[in-house]
Protein backbone atom coordinates (compact mmCIF):
# COMPACT_ATOMS: atom_id res chain seq x y z
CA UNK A 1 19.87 -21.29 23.85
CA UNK A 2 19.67 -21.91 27.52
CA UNK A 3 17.58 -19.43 29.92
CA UNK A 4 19.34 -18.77 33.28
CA UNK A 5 16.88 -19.23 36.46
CA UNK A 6 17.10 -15.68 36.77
CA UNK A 7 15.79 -14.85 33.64
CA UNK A 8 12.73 -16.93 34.23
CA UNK A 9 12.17 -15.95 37.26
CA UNK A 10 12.09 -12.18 36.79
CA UNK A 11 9.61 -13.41 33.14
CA UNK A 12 7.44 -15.23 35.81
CA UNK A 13 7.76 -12.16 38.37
CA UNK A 14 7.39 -9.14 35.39
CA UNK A 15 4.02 -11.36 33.74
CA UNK A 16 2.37 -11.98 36.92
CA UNK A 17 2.48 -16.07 35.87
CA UNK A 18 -0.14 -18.33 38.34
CA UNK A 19 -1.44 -21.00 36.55
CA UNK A 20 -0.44 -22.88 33.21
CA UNK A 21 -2.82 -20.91 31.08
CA UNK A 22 -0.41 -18.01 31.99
CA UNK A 23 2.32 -19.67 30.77
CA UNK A 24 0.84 -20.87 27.45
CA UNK A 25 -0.43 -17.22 26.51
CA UNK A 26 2.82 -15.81 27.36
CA UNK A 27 4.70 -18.88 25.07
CA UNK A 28 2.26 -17.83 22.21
CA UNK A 29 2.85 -14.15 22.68
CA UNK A 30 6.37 -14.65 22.84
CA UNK A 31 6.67 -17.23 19.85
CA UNK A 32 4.78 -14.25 17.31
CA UNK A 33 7.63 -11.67 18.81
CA UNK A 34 10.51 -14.59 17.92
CA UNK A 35 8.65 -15.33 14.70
CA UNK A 36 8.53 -11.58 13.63
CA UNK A 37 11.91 -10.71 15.03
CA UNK A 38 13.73 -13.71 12.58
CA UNK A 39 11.27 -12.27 9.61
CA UNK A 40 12.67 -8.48 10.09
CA UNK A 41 16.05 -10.25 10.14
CA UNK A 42 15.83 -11.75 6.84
CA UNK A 43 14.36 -8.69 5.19
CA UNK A 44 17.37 -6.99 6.80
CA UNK A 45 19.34 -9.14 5.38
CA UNK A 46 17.88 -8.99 1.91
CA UNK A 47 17.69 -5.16 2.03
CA UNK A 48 20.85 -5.27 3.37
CA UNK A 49 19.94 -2.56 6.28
CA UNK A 50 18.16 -2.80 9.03
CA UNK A 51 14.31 -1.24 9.76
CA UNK A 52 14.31 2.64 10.52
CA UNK A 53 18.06 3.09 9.58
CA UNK A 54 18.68 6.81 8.81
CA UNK A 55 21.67 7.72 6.90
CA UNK A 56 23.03 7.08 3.75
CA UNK A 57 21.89 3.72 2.42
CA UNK A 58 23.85 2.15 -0.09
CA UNK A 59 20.58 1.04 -1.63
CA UNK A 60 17.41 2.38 -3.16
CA UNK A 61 15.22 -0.13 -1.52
CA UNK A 62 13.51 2.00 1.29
CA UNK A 63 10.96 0.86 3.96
CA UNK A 64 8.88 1.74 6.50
CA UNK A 65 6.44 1.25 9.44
CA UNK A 66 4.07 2.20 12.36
CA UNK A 67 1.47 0.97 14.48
CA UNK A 68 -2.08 2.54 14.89
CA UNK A 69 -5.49 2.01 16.45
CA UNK A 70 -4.58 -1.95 16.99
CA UNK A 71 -3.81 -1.94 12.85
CA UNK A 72 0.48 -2.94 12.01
CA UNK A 73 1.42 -0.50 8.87
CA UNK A 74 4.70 -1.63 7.20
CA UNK A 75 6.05 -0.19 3.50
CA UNK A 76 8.82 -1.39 1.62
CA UNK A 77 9.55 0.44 -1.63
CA UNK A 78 12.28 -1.28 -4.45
CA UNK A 79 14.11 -0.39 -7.70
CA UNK A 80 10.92 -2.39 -10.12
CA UNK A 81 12.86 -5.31 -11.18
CA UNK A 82 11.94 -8.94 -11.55
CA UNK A 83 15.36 -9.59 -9.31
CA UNK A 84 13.28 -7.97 -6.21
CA UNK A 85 10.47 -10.18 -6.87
CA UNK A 86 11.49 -12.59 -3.72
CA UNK A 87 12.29 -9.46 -1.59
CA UNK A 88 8.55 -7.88 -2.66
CA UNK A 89 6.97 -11.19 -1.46
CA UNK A 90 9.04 -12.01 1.79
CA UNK A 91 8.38 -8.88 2.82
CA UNK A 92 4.30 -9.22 2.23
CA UNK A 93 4.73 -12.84 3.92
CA UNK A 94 6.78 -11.42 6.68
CA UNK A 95 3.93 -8.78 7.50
CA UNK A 96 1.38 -12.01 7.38
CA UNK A 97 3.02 -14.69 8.99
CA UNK A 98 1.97 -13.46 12.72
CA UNK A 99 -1.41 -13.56 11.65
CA UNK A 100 -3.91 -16.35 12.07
CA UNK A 101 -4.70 -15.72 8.60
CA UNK A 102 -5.50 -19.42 6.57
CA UNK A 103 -2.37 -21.32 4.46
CA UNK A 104 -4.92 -20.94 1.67
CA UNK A 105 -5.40 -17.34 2.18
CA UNK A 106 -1.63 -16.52 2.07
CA UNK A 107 -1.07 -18.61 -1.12
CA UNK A 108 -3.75 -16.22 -2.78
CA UNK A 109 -2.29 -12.95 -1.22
CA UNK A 110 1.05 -14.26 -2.53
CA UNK A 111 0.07 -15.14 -5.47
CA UNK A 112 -1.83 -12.24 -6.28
CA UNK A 113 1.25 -9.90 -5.09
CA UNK A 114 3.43 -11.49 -7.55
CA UNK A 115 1.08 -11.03 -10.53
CA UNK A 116 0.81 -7.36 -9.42
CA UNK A 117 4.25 -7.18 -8.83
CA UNK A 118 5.17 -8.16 -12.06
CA UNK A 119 2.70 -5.95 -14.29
CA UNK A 120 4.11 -3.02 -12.43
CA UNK A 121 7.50 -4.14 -13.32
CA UNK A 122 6.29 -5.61 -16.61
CA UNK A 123 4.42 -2.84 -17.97
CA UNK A 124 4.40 0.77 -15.17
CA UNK A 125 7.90 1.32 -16.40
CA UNK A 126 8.95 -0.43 -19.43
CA UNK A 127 11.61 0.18 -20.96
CA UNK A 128 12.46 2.80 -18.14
CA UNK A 129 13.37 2.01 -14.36
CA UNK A 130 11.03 2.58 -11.84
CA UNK A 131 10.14 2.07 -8.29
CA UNK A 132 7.41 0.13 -6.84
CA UNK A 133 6.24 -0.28 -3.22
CA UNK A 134 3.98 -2.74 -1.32
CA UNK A 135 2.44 -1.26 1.69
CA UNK A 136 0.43 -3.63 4.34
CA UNK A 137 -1.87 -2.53 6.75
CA UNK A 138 -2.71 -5.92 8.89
CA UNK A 139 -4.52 -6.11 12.39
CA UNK A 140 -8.06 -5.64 14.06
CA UNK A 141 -10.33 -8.05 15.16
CA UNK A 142 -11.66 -9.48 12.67
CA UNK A 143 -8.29 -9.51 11.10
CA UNK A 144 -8.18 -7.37 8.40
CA UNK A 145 -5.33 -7.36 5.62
CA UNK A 146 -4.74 -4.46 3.17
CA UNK A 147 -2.22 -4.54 0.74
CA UNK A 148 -1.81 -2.09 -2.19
CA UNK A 149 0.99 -1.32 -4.61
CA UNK A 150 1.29 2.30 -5.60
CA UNK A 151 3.42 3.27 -8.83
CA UNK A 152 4.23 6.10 -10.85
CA UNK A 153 4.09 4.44 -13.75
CA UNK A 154 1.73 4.02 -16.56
CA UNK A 155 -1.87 3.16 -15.85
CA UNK A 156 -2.59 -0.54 -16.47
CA UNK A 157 -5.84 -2.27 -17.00
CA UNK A 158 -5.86 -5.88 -17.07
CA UNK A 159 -9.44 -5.91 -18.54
CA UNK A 160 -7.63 -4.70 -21.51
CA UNK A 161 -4.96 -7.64 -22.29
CA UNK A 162 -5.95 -11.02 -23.91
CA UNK A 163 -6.96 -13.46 -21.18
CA UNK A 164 -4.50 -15.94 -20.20
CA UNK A 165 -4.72 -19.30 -21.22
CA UNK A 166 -5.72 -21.03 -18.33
CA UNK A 167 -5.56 -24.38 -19.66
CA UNK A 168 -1.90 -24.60 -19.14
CA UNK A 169 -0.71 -25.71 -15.88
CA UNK A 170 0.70 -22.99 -13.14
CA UNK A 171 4.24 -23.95 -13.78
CA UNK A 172 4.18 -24.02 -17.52
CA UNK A 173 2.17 -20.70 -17.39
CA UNK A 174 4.71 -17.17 -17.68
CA UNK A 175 5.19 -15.25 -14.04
CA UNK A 176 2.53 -12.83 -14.70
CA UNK A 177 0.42 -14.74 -17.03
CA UNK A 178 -2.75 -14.88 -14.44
CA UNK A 179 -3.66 -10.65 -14.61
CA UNK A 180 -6.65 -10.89 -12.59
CA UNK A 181 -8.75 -13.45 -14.39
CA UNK A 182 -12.04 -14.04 -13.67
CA UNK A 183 -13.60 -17.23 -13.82
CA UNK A 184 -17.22 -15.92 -11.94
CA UNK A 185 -19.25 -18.12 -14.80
CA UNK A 186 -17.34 -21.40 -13.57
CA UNK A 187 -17.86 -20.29 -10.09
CA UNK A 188 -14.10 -19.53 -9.36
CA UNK A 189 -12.49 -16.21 -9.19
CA UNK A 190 -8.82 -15.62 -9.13
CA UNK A 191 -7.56 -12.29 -8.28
């Protein structure tokens, strides 16, 4: 996609540009608006509407969002199935991924999302339907990430259920297998 003289002239002319450190800080403000943009696309396209749509939806996958004090508040709320797992996830990734936050960070957030995820669907409801929302609150300086998952459904505490036998590799493990396990006395915790 080509960008007409004109266009990068009036960019140059609307950002007050002088000097290349301009232009770099405008590039990396600009590349976390693309990179956001193409995110919201794909959970438009998974929801199958697009953010703040009023109307009728033809789904019951709602979602929601606003900005405050320098903090980025986004909610998405599903039918609590293990076929919205992947939407539940993008969408916590999608709120993330403009973030400086560490690789190794995000694989914990998403791997703690899914084991949440999937106790709510797993056990809030069971054998009823349900809905379950993830709501992320991401932004100030330091970054700081908050991401909770209210229900309606039964109260569940993890301290209660056998632990998980964590001798068995991640991929030969059951999704939802992990429940908060803490390993404090090996010096390791996994939430």
């Amino acid at each position: 996609m080509a960008v007409a003289k004109e266009q990068i002239r009036q960019m140059i002319s609307e950002n007050n540009i002088s000097s290349v450190a301009d232009v770099y800080s405008l590039l990396r403000e600009s590349f976390k608006d693309i990179l956001q943009e193409l995110m919201e696309a794909e959970l438009d396209a998974s929801l199958g509407y697009e953010k703040n749509q009023k109307g009728d939806l033809a789904t019951s996958n709602k979602r929601n969002g606003c900005g405050k004090g320098g903090m980025y508040r986004d909610e998405l709320t599903v039918a609590a199935t293990l076929e919205n797992l992947e939407t539940v996830t993008g969408f916590i990734r999608s709120q993330l991924n403009h973030t400086d936050c560490p690789v190794a960070l995000l694989t914990q957030i998403d791997v703690a999302s899914e084991e949440i995820y999937v106790n709510i669907v797993r056990y809030a409801y069971h054998p009823q339907a349900g809905e379950a929302t993830a709501r992320c609150m991401v932004g100030g300086e330091p970054l700081q990430i908050t991401i909770d998952f209210p229900d309606r459904g039964k109260p569940y505490n993890p301290l209660k259920k056998e632990d998980p036998d964590i001798t068995l590799g991640a991929a030969d493990r059951p999704v939802g297998a992990g429940d908060f396990y803490d390993q404090a006395d090996e010096g390791r915790d996994f939430v």
